[in-house]
C-alpha atoms as a PDB file:
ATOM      1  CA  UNK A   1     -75.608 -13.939 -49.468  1.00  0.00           C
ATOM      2  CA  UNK A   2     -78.215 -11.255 -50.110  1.00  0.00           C
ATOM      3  CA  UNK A   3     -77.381 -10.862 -53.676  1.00  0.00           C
ATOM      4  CA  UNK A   4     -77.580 -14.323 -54.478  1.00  0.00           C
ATOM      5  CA  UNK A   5     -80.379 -15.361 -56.189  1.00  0.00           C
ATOM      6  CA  UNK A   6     -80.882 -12.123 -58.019  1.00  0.00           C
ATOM      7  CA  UNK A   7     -84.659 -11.034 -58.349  1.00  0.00           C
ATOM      8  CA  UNK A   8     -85.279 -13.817 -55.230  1.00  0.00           C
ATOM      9  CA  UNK A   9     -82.928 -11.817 -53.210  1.00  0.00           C
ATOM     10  CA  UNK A  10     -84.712  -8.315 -53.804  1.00  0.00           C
ATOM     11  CA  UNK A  11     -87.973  -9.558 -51.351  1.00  0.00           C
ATOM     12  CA  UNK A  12     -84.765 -10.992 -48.539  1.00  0.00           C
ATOM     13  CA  UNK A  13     -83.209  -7.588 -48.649  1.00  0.00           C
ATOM     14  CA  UNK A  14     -86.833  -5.837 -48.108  1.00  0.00           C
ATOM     15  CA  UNK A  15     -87.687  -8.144 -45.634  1.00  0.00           C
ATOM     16  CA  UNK A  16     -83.871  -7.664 -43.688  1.00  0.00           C
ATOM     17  CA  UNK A  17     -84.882  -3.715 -43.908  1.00  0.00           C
ATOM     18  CA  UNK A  18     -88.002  -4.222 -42.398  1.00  0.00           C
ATOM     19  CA  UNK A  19     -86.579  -6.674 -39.655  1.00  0.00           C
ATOM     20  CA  UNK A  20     -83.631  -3.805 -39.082  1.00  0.00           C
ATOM     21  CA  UNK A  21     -86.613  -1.249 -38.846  1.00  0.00           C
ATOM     22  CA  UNK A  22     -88.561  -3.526 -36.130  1.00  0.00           C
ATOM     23  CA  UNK A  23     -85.413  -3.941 -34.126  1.00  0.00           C
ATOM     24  CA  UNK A  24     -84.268  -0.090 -34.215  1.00  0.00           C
ATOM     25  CA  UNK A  25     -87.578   0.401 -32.842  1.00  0.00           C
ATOM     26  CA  UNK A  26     -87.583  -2.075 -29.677  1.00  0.00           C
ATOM     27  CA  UNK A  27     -84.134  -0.945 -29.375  1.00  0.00           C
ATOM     28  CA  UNK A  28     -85.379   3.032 -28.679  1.00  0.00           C
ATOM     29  CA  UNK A  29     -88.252   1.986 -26.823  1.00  0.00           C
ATOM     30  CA  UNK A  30     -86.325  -0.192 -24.306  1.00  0.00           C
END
């Protein structure tokens, strides 16, 4: 899913890393 697309999927997988970032850090401050 993520690899698809080649160079398109490059910006998804920084952009899931981000969104897994964000998360991690609601999840520690709840």
């Amino acid at each position: 899913m993520i690899l698809e697309g080649g160079r398109r999927g490059r910006p998804k997988m920084l952009f899931f890393f981000l969104f897994l970032s964000f998360w991690g850090h609601v999840w520690v401050e709840c």
